[in-house]
C-alpha atoms as a PDB file:
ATOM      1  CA  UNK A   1      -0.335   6.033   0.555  1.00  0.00           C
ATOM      2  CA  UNK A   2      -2.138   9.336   0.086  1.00  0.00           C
ATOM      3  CA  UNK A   3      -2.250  11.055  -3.575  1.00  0.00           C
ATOM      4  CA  UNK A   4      -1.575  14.520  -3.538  1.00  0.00           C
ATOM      5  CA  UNK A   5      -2.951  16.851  -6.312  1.00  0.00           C
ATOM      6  CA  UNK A   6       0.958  16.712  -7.662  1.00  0.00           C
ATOM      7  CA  UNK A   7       1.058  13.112  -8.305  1.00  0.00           C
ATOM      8  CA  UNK A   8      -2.700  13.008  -9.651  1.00  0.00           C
ATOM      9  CA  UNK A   9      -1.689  15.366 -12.199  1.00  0.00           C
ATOM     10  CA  UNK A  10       1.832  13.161 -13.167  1.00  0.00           C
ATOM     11  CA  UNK A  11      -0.396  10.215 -13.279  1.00  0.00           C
ATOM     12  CA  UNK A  12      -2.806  12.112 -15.619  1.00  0.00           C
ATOM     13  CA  UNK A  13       0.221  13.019 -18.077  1.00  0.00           C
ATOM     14  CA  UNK A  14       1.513   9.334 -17.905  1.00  0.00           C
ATOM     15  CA  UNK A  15      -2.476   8.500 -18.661  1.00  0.00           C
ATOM     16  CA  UNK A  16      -1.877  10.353 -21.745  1.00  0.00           C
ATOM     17  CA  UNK A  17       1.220   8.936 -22.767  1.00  0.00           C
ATOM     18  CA  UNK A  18       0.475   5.431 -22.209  1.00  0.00           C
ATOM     19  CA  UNK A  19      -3.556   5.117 -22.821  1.00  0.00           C
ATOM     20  CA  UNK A  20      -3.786   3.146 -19.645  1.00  0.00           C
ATOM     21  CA  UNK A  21      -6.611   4.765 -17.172  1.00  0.00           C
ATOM     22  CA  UNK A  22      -5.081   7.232 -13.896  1.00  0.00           C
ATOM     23  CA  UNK A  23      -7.349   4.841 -11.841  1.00  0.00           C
ATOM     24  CA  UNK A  24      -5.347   1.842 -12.722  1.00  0.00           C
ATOM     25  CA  UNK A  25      -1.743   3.516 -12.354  1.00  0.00           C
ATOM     26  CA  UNK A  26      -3.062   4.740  -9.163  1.00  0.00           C
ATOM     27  CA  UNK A  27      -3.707   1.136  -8.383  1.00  0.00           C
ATOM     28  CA  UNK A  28      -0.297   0.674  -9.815  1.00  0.00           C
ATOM     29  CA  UNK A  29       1.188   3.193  -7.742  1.00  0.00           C
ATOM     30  CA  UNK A  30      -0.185   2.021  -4.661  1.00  0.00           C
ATOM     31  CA  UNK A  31       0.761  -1.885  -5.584  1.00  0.00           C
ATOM     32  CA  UNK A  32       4.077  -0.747  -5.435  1.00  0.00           C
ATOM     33  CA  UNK A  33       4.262   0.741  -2.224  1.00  0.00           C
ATOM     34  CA  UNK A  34       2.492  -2.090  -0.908  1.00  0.00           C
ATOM     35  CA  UNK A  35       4.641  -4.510  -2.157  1.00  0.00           C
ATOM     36  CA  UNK A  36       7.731  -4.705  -0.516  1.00  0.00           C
ATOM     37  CA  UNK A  37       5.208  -4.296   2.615  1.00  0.00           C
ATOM     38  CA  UNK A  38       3.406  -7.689   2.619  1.00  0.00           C
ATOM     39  CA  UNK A  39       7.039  -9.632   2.168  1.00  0.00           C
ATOM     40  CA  UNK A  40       8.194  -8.385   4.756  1.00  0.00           C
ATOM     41  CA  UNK A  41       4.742  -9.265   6.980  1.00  0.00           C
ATOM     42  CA  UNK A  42       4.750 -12.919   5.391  1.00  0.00           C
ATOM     43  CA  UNK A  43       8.744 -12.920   6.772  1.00  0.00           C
ATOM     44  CA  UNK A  44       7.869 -11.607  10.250  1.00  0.00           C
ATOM     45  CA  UNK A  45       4.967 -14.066  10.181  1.00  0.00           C
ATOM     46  CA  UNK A  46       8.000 -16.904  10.169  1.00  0.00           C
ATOM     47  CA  UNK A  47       6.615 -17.915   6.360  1.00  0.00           C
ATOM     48  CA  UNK A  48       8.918 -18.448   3.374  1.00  0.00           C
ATOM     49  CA  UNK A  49       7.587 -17.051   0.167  1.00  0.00           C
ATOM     50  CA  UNK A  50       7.574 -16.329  -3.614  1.00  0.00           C
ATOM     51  CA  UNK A  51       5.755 -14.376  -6.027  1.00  0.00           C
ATOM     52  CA  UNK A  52       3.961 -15.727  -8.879  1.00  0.00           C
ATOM     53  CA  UNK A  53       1.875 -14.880 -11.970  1.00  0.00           C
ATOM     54  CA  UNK A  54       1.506 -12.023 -14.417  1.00  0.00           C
ATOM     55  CA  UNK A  55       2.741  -9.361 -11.258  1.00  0.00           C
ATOM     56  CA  UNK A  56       5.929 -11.555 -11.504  1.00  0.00           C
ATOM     57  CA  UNK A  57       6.249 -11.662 -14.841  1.00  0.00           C
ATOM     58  CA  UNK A  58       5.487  -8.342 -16.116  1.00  0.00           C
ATOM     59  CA  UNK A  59       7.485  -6.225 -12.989  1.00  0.00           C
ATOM     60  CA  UNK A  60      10.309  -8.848 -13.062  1.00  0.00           C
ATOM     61  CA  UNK A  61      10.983  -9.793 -16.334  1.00  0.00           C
ATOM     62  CA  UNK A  62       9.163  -7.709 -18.727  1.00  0.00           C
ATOM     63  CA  UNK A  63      10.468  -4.020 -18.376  1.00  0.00           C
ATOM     64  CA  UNK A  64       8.717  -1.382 -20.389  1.00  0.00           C
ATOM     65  CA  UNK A  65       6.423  -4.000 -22.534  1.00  0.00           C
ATOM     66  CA  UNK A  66       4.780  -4.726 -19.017  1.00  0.00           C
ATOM     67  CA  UNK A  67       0.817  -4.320 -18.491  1.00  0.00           C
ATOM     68  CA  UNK A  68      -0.927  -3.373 -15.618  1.00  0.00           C
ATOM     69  CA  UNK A  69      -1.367  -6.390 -13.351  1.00  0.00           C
ATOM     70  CA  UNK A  70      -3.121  -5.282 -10.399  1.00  0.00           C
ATOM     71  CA  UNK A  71      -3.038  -8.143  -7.605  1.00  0.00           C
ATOM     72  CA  UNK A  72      -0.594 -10.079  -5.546  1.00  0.00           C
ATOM     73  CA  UNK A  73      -0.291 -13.950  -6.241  1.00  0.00           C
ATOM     74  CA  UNK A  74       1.805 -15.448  -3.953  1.00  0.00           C
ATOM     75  CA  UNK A  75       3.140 -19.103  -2.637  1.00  0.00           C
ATOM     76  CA  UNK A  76       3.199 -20.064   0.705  1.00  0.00           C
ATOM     77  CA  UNK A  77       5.935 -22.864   1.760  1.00  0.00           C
ATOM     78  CA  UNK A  78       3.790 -24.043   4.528  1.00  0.00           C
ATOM     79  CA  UNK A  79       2.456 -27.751   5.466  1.00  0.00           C
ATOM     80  CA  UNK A  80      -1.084 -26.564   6.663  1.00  0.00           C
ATOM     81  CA  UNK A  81      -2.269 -23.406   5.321  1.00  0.00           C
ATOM     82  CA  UNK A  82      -4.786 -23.356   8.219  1.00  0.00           C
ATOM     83  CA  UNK A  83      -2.375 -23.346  10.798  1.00  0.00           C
ATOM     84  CA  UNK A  84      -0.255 -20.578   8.727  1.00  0.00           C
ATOM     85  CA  UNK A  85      -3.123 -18.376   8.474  1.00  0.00           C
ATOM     86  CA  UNK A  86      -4.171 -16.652  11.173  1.00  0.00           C
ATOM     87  CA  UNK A  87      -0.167 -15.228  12.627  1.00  0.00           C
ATOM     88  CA  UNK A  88       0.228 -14.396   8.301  1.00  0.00           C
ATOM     89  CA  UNK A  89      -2.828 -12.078   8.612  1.00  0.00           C
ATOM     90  CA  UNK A  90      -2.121 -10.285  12.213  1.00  0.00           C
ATOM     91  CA  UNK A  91       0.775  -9.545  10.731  1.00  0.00           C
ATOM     92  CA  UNK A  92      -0.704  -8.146   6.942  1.00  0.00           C
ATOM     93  CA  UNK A  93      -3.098  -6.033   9.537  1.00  0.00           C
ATOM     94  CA  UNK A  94      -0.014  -4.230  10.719  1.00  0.00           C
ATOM     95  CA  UNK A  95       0.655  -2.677   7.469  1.00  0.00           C
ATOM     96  CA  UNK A  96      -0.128   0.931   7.637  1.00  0.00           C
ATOM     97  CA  UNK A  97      -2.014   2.988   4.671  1.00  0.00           C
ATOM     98  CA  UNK A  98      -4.695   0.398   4.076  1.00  0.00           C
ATOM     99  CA  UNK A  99      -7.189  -1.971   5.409  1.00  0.00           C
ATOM    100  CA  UNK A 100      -7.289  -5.580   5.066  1.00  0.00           C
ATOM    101  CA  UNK A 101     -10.297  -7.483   4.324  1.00  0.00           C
ATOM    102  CA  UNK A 102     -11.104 -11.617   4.312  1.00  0.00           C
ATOM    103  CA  UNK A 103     -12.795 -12.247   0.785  1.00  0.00           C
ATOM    104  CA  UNK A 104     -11.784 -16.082   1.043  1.00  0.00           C
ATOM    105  CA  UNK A 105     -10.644 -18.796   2.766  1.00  0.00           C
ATOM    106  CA  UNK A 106     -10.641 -22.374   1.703  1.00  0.00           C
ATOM    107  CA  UNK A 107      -7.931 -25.410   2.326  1.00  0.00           C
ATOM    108  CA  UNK A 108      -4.962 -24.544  -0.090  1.00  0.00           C
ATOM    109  CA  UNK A 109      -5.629 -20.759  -0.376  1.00  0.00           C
ATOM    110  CA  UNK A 110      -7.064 -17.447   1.474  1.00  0.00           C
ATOM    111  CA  UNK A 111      -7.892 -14.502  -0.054  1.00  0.00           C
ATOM    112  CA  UNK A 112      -7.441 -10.621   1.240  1.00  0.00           C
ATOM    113  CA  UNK A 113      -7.906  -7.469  -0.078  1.00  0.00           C
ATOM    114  CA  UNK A 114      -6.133  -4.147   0.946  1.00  0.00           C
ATOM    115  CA  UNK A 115      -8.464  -1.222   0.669  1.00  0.00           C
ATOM    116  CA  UNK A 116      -6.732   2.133  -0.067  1.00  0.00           C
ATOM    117  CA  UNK A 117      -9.511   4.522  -0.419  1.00  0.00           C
ATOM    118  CA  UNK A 118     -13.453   4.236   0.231  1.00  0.00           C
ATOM    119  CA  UNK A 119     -14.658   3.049  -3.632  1.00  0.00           C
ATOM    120  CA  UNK A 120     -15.021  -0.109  -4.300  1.00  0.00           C
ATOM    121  CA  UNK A 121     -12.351  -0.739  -7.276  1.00  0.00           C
ATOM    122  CA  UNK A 122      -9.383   1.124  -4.550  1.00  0.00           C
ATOM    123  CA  UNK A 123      -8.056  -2.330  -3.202  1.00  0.00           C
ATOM    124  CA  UNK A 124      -5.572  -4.592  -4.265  1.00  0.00           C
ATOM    125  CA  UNK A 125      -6.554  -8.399  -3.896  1.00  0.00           C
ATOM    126  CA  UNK A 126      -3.870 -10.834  -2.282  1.00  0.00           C
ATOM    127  CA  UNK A 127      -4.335 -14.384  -3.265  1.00  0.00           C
ATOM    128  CA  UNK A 128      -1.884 -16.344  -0.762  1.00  0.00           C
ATOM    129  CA  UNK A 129      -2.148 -20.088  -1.552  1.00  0.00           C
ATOM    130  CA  UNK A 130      -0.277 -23.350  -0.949  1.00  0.00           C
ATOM    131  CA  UNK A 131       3.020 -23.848  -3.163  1.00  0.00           C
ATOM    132  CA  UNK A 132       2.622 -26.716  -5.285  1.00  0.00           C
ATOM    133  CA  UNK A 133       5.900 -27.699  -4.785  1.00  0.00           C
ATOM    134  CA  UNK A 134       9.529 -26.488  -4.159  1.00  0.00           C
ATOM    135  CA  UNK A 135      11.089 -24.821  -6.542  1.00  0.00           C
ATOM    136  CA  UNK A 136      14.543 -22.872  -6.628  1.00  0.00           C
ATOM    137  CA  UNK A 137      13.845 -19.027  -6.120  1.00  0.00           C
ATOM    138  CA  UNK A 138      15.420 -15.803  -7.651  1.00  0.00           C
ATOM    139  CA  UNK A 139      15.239 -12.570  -6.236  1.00  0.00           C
ATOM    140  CA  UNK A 140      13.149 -10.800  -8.610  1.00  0.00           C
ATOM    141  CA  UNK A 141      13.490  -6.703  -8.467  1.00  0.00           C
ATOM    142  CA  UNK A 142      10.214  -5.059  -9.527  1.00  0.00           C
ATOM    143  CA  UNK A 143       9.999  -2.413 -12.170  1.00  0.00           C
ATOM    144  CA  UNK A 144       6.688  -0.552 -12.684  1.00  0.00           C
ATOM    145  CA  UNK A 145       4.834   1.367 -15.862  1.00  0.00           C
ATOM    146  CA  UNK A 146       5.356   4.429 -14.084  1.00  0.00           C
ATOM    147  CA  UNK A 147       9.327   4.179 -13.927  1.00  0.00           C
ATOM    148  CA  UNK A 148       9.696   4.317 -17.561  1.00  0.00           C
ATOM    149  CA  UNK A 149       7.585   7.392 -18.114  1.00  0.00           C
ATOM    150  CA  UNK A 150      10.152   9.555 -15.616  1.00  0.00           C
ATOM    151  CA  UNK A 151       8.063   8.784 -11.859  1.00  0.00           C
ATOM    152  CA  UNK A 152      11.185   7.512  -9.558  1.00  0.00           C
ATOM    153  CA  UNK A 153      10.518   4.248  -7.807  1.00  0.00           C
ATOM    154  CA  UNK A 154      12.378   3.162  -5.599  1.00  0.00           C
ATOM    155  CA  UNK A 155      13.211  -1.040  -6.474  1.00  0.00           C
ATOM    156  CA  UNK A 156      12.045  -3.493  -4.274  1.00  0.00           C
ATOM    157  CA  UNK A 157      13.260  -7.324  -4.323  1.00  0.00           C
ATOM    158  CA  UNK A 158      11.117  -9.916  -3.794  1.00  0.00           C
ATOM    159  CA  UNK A 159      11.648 -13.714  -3.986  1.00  0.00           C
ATOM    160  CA  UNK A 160      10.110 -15.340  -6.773  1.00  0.00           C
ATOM    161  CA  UNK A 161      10.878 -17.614  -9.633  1.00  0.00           C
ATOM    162  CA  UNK A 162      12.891 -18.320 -13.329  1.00  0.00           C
ATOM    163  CA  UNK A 163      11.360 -16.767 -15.808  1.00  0.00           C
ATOM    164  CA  UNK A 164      10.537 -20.746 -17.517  1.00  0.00           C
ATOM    165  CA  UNK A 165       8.834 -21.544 -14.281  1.00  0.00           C
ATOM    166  CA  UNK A 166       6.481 -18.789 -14.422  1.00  0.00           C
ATOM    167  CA  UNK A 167       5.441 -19.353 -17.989  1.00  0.00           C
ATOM    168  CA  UNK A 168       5.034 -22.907 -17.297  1.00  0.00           C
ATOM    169  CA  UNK A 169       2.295 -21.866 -14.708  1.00  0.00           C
ATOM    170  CA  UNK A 170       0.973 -19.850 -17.719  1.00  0.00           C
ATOM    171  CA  UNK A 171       0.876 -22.692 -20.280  1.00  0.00           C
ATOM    172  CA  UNK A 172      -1.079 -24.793 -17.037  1.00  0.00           C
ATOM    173  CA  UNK A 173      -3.312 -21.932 -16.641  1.00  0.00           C
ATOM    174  CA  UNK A 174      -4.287 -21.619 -20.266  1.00  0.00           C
ATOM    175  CA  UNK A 175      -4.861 -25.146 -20.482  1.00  0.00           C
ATOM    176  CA  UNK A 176      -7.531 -24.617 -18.135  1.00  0.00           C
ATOM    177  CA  UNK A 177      -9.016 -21.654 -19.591  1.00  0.00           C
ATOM    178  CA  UNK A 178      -7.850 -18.754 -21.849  1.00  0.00           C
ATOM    179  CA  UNK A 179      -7.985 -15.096 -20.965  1.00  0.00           C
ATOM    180  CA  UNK A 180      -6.514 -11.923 -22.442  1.00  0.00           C
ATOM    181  CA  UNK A 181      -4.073 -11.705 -19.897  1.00  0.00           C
ATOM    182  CA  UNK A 182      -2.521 -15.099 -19.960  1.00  0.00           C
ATOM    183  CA  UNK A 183      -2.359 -14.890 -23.684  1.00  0.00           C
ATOM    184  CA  UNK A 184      -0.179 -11.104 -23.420  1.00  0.00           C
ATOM    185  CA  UNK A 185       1.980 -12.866 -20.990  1.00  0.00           C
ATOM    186  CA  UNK A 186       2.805 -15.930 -22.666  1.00  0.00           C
ATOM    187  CA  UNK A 187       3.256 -13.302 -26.093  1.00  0.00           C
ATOM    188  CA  UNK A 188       5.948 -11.486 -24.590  1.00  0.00           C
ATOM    189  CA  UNK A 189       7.244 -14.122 -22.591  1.00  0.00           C
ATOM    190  CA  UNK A 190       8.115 -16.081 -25.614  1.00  0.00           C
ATOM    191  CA  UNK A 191       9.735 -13.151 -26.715  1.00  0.00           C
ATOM    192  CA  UNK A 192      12.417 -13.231 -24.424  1.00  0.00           C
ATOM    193  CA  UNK A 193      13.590 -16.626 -26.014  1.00  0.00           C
ATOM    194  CA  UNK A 194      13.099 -18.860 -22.965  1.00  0.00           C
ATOM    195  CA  UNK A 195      14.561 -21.948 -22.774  1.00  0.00           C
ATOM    196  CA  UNK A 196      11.686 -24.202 -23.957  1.00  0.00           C
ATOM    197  CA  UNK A 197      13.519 -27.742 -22.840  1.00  0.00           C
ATOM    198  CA  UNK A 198      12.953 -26.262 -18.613  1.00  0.00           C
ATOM    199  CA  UNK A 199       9.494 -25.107 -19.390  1.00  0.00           C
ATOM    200  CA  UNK A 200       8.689 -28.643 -20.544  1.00  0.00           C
ATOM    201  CA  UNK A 201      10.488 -29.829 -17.493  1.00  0.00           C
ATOM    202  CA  UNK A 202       8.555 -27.873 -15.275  1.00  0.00           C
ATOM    203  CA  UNK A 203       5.283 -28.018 -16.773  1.00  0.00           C
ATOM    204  CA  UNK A 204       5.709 -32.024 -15.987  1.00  0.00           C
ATOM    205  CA  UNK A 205       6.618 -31.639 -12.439  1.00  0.00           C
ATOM    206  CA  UNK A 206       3.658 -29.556 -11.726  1.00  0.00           C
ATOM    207  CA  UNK A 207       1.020 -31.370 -13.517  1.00  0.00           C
ATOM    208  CA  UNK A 208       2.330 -35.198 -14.448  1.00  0.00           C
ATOM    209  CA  UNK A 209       1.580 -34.679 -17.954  1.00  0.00           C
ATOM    210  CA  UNK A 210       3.794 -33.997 -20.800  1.00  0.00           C
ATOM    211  CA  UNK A 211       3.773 -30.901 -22.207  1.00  0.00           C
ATOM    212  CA  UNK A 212       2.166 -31.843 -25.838  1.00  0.00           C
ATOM    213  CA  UNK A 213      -0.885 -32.771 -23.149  1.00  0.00           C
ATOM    214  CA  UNK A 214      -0.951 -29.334 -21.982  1.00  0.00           C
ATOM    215  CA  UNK A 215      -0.007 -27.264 -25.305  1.00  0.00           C
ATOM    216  CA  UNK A 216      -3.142 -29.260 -26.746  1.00  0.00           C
ATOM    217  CA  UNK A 217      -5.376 -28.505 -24.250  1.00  0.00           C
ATOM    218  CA  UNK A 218      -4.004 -24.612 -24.688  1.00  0.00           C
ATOM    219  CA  UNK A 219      -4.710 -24.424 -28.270  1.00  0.00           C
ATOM    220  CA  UNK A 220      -7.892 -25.983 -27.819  1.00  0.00           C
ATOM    221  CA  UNK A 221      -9.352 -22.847 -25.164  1.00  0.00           C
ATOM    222  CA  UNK A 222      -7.435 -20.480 -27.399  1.00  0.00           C
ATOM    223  CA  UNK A 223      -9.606 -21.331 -30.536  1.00  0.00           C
ATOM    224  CA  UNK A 224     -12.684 -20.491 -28.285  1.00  0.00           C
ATOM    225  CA  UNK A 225     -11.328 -16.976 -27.424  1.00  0.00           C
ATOM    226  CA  UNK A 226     -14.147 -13.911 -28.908  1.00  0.00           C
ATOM    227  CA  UNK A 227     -12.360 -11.177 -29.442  1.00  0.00           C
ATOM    228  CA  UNK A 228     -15.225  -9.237 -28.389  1.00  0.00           C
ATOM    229  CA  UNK A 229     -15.275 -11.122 -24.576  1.00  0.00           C
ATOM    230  CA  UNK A 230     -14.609  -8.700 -21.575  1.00  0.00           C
ATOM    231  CA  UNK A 231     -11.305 -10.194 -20.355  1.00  0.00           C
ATOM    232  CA  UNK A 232     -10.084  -8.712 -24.180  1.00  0.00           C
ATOM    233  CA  UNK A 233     -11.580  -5.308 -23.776  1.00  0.00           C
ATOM    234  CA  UNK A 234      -9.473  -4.667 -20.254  1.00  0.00           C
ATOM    235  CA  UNK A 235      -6.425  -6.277 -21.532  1.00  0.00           C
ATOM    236  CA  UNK A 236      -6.405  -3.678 -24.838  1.00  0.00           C
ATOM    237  CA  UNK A 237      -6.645  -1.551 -22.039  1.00  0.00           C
ATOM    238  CA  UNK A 238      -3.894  -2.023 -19.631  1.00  0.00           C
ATOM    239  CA  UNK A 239      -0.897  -2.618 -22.073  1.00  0.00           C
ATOM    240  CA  UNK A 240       0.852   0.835 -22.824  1.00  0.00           C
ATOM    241  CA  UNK A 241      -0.481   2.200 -26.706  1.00  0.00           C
ATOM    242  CA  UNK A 242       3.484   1.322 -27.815  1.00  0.00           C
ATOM    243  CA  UNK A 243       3.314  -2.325 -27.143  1.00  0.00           C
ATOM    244  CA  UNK A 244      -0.151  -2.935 -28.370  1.00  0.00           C
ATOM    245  CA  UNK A 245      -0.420  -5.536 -31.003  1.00  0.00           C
ATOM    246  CA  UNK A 246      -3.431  -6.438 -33.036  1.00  0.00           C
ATOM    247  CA  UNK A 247      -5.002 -10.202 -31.286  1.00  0.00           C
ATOM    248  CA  UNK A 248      -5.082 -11.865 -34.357  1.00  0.00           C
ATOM    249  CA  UNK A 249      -0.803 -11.916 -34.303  1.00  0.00           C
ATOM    250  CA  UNK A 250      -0.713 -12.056 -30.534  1.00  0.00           C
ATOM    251  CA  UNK A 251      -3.016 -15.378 -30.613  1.00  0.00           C
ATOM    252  CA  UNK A 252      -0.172 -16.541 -34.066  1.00  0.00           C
ATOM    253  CA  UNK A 253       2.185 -16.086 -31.869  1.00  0.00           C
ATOM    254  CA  UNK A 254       1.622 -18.346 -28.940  1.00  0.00           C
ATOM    255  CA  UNK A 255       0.196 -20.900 -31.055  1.00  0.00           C
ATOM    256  CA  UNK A 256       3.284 -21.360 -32.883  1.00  0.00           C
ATOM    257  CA  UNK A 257       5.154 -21.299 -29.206  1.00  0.00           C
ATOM    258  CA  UNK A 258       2.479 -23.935 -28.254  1.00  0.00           C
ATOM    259  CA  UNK A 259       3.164 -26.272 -30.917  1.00  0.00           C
ATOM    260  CA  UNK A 260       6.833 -25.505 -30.409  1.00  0.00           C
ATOM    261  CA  UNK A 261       6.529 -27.250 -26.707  1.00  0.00           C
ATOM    262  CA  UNK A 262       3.945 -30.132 -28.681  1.00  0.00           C
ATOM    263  CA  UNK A 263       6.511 -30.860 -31.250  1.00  0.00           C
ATOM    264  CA  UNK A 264       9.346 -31.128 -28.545  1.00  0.00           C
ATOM    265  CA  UNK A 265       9.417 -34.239 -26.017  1.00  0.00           C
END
């Protein structure tokens, strides 16, 4: 979608308000037009669905204490990615406003980028893999930044999953490494008093291992976390200046959730 002078100047004020940068509620702006845009591709393509990761969490669950997550992570319930591939992305080229772009392809995932505008940060990457397994799905309806500083979006819904299923994803991903991002979303995840029991539940479906396995493995990567590291840096810049919180009681935080799912069998 084009940005008229209007909307540059709203996104501007909501700059201001929020001390996240224009370029990145541009990016948020266009995400959300997008959105509701490659669902309905993936349907026409015959595919089922679901969003996952921090865009699921933060639009779908986290209201106005949501950062800026900028890409599309999505499961595919398909037997051979390769065969699923090439009718998905005729039909993500009909999708008018951008242009699509192969960045990668390997066995269990492909990813695509939709360039809005001719600089290299204007696209929004699509990282379609695999599902790991089936899972019941909720139809998630996604909220942006903007909406709660007075720009009217219209909702979209978009299948996805319980809010313990996502953050079980989280607790797997930051048992594999740990970055600014996973460590806001598993923050104000925990917030929302989850029920801890499910997450364990799930965390062993997807991996095999218990959940004291993978809360170890967490706290070990989040001792190794430099507050000075890059991933940091964007993330102090892509929560709104309301919901900032110092990293030192962000990292307190999901420790004590960590040793929460440890302590639990």
């Amino acid at each position: 979608m084009m940005i008229d002078e209007k909307t540059h100047a709203t996104l501007m004020r909501v700059s201001g308000a929020t001390g996240i940068g224009a370029s990145n509620l541009e990016k948020e702006l266009q995400l959300m037009s997008l959105i509701g845009k490659v669902f309905d591709a993936i349907k026409n393509a015959g595919i089922e669905s679901a969003l996952f990761g921090g865009t699921a969490l933060n639009k779908g669950y986290y209201a106005e204490k949501q950062r800026f997550s900028k890409d599309l992570d999505i499961d595919l319930f398909v037997k051979d990615l390769a065969n699923a591939k090439p009718k998905l992305e005729r039909e993500l080229r009909k999708i008018d406003g951008s242009t699509l772009k192969l960045e990668h392809s390997g066995k269990d995932a492909v990813v695509w980028s939709f360039s809005y505008g001719s600089n290299p940060w204007e696209n929004i990457l699509l990282e379609a893999r695999k599902a790991p397994l089936k899972e019941k799905l909720v139809q998630l309806e996604m909220h942006s930044i903007l909406e709660y500083h007075g720009i009217p979006i219209s909702p979209v819904r978009i299948p996805s999953y319980s809010l313990e299923y996502l953050l079980a994803r989280k607790m797997i991903a930051l048992s594999r490494r740990a970055v600014g991002k996973d460590i806001y979303d598993t923050y104000i995840g925990f917030l929302l008093q989850p029920n801890t029991k499910h997450i364990r539940r799930h965390i062993r479906h997807l991996t095999g291992e218990d959940s004291g396995t993978v809360s170890a493995q967490a706290l070990h990567w989040i001792g190794h976390i430099r507050p000075d590291s890059a991933d940091i840096t964007e993330l102090t810049e892509t929560v709104p200046i309301a919901y900032r919180t110092s990293l030192a009681s962000m990292l307190e935080e999901v420790k004590d959730s960590l040793r929460h799912l440890c302590a639990r069998k």
